[in-house]
Protein backbone atom coordinates (compact mmCIF):
# COMPACT_ATOMS: atom_id res chain seq x y z
CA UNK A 1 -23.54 1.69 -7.21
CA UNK A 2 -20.35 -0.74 -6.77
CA UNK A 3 -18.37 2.29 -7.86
CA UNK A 4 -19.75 3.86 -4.95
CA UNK A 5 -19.81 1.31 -2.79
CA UNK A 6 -15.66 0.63 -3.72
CA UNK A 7 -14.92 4.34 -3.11
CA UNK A 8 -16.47 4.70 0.47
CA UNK A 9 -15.41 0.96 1.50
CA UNK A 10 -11.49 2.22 1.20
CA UNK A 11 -12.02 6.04 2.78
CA UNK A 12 -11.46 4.44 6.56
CA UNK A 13 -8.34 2.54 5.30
CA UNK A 14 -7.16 5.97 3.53
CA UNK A 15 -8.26 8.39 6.28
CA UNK A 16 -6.24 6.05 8.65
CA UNK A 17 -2.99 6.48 6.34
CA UNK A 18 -3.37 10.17 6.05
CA UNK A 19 -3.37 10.06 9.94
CA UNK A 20 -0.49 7.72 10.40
CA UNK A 21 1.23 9.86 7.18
CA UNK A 22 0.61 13.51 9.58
CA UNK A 23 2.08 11.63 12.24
CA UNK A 24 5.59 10.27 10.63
CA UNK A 25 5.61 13.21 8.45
CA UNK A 26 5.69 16.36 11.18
CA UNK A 27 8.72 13.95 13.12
CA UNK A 28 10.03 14.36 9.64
CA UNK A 29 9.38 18.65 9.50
CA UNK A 30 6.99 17.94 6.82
CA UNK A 31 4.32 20.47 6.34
CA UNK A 32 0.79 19.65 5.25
CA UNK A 33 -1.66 21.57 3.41
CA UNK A 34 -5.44 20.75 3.70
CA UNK A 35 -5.68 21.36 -0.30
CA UNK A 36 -3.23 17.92 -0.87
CA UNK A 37 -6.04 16.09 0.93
CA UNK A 38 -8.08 17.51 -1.35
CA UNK A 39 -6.71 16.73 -4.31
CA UNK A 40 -5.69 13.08 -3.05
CA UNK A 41 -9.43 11.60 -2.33
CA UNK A 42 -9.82 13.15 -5.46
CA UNK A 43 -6.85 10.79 -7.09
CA UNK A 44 -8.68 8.21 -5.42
CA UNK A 45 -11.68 8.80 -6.79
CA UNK A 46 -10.59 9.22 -10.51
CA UNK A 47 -8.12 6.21 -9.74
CA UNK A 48 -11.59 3.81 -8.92
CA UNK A 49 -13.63 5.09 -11.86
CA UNK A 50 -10.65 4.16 -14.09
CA UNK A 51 -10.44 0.84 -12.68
CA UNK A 52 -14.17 0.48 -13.12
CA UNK A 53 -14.58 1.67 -16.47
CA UNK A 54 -11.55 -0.04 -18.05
CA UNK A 55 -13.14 -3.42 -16.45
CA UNK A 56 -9.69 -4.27 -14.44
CA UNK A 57 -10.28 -7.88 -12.75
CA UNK A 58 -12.15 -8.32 -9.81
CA UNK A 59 -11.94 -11.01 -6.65
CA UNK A 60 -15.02 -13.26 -8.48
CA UNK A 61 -13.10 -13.01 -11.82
CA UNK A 62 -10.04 -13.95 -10.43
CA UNK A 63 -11.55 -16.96 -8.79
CA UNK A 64 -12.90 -18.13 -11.87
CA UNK A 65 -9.61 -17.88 -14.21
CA UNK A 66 -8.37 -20.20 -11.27
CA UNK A 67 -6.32 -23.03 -13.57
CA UNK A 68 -6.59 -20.99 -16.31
CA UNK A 69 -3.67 -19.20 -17.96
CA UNK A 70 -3.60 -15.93 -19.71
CA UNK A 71 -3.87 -16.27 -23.25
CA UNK A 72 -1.11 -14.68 -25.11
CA UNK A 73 -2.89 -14.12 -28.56
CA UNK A 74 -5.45 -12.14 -26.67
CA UNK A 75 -3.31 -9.36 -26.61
CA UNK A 76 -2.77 -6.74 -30.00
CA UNK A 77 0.93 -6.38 -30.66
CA UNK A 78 0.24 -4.31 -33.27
CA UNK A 79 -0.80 -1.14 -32.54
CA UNK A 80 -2.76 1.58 -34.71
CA UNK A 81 -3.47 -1.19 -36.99
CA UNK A 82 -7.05 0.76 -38.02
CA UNK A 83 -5.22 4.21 -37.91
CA UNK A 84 -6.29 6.75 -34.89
CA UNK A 85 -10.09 6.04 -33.65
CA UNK A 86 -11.96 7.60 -31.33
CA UNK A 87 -11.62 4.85 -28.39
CA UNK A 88 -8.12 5.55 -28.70
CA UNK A 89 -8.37 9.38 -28.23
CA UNK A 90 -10.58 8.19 -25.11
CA UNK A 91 -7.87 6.42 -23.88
CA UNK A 92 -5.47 9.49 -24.18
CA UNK A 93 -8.00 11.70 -22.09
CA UNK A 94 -8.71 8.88 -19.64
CA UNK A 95 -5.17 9.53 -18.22
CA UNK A 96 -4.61 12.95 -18.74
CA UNK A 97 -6.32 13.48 -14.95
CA UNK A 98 -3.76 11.61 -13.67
CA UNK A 99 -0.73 13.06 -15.48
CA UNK A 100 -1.76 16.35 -14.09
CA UNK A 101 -2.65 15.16 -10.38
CA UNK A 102 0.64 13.60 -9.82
CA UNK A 103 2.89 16.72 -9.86
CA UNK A 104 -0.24 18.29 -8.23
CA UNK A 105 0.16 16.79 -5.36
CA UNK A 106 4.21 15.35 -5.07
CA UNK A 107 7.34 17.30 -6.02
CA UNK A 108 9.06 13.94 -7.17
CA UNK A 109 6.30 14.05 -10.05
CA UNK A 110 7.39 17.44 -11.38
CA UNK A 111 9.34 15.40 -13.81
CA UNK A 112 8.01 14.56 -16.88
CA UNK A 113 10.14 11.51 -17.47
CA UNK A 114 8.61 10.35 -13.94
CA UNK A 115 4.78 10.94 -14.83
CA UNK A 116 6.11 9.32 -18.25
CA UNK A 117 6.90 6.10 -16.48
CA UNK A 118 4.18 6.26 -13.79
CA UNK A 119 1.60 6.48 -17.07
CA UNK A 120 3.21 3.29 -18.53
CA UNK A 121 3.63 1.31 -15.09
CA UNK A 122 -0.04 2.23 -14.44
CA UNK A 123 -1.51 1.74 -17.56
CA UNK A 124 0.70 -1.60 -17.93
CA UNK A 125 -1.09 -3.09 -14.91
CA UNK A 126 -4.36 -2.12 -15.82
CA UNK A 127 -3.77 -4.38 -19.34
CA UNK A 128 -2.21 -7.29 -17.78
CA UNK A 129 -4.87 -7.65 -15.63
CA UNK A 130 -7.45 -7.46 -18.68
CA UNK A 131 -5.68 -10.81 -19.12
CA UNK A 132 -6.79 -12.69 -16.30
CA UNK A 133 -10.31 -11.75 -17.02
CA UNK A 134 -9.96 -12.35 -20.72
CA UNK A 135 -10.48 -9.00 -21.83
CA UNK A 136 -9.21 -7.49 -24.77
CA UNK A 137 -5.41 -6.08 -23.97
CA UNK A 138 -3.89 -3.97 -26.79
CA UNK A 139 -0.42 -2.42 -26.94
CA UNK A 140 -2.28 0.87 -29.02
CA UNK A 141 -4.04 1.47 -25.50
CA UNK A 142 -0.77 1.10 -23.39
CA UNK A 143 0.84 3.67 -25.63
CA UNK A 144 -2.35 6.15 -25.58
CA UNK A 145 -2.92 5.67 -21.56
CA UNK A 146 1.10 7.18 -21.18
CA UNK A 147 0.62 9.73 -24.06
CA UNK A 148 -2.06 10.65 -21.79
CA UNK A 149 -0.36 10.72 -18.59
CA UNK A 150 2.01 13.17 -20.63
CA UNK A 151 -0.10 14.97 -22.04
CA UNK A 152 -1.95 15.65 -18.83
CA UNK A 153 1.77 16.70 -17.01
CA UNK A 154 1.97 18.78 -20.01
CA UNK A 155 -1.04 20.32 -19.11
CA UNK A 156 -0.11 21.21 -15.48
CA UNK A 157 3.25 22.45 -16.27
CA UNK A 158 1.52 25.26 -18.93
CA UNK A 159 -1.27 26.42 -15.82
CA UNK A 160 1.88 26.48 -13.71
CA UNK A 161 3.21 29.08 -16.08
CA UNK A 162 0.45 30.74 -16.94
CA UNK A 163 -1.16 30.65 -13.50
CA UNK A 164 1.86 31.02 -11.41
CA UNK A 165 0.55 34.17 -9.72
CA UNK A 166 -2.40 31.98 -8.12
CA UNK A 167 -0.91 28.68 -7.73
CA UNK A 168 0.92 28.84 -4.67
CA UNK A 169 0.65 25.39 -2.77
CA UNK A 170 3.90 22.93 -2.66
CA UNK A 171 3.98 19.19 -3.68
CA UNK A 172 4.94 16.84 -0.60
CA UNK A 173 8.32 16.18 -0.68
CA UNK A 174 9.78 12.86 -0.42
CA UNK A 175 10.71 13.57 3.80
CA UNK A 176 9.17 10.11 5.89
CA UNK A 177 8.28 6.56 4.34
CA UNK A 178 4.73 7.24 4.31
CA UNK A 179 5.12 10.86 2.28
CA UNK A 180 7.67 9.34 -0.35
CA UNK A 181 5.24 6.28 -0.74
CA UNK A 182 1.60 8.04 -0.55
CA UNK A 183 1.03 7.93 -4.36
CA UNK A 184 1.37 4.01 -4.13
CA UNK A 185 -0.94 3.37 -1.22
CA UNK A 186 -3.53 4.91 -2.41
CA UNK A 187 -3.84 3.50 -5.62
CA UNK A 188 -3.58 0.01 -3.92
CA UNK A 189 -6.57 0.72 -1.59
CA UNK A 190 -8.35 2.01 -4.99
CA UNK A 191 -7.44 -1.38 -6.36
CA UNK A 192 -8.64 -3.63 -3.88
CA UNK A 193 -11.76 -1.75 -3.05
CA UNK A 194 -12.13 -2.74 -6.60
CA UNK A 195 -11.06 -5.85 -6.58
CA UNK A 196 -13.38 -7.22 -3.77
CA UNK A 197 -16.25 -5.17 -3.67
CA UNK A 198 -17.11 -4.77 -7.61
C-alpha cells in the first residue's frame, strides 16, 4: 500500500517533467518516442520497489536518527566472508532491471563502463542511507548491486544483437538540460516519494 501510495504521489511531479522535457527538448530537435515513456514510468516503478524493499531511510527515520551519528562498525568491510549465498545472488538480480533499462532508454548509457558506475553510485546511496536508519550496510552487497547493473547491460547488449531486426527505437540523446539529466530526476522523485510517504 505505501509502495503504491509513493508511486502515484510522484506521477504529477514526473508527468510535469516529461512535459517541460517535450518542451526544451523539440527547441533542441530532439525526437520523442511514446515507447521511452514507457519504459521510464517503468524505471520509476522498479526504482520505488527497490527503495522499498532494500528498506532505504524514510522522512520519520530520519527524524529520529536526529543527534545521532552513523555508526561505522555497522557496516561489513569484508565482503564474501560466508562464501556466495543466496541473498547475495538476490542482490545481483535486484539490479540487473536497471542495468538493462538505462541503455534502454539513453544513448549515454550504451556504455558499459557508464551503467558500471551508475550501478555503484546507485547502489552506494542506497547503503549509506541504510546507515542513518541503522540497517545493516555491507560492502558484499555494494559489489553484487553493480555486478548486477552489469550484468543486466550485459543482458541488453546480447537482445540488441540477437534481436536487432525488431529493436528499432533510439535512446534520447544528451540534446537539452532536461534530456541529458532525465535519468537523475526521476530517480529523485522515486526517492522522495519514498522518503515522505513510506
Amino acid at each position: 500500500m505505501y509502495l503504491l501510495k509513493s508511486v502515484l504521489s510522484v506521477f504529477p511531479f514526473c508527468i510535469l517533467f516529461h512535459i517541460l522535457m517535450v518542451y526544451q527538448g523539440r527547441k533542441a530537435k530532439e525526437s520523442f518516442r511514446t515507447v521511452h515513456f514507457v519504459w521510464a514510468y517503468l524505471l520509476i516503478l522498479y526504482t520505488s520497489l527497490v527503495f522499498s524493499v532494500t528498506g532505504s531511510v524514510t522522512l520519520e527515520e530520519a527524524v529520529r536518527a536526529v543527534g545521532k551519528l552513523p555508526v561505522m562498525a555497522d557496516i561489513s568491510w569484508i565482503p564474501f566472508a560466508s562464501g556466495l549465498t543466496f541473498p547475495m545472488v538476490l542482490n545481483l538480480v535486484m539490479f540487473l532491471p536497471l542495468g538493462f533499462l538505462l541503455p534502454v532508454l539513453w544513448d549515454r548509457f550504451r556504455s558499459f563502463g557508464r551503467v558500471l558506475t551508475a550501478g555503484f553510485l546507485c547502489s552506494l546511496v542506497l547503503e549509506l542511507g541504510q546507515l542513518f536508519n541503522f540497517r545493516a550496510t555491507d560492502l558484499e552487497d555494494l559489489l553484487m548491486n553493480t555486478a548486477g547493473a552489469a550484468a543486466g547491460f550485459l543482458l541488453w547488449l546480447l537482445l540488441m544483437k540477437l534481436l536487432r531486426i525488431k529493436i528499432r527505437w533510439k535512446g534520447l540523446r544528451s540534446g537539452s538540460f532536461l534530456v541529458r539529466h532525465e535519468m537523475e530526476f526521476l530517480m529523485i522523485f522515486a526517492f522522495l516519494g519514498h522518503f515522505f510517504l513510506s
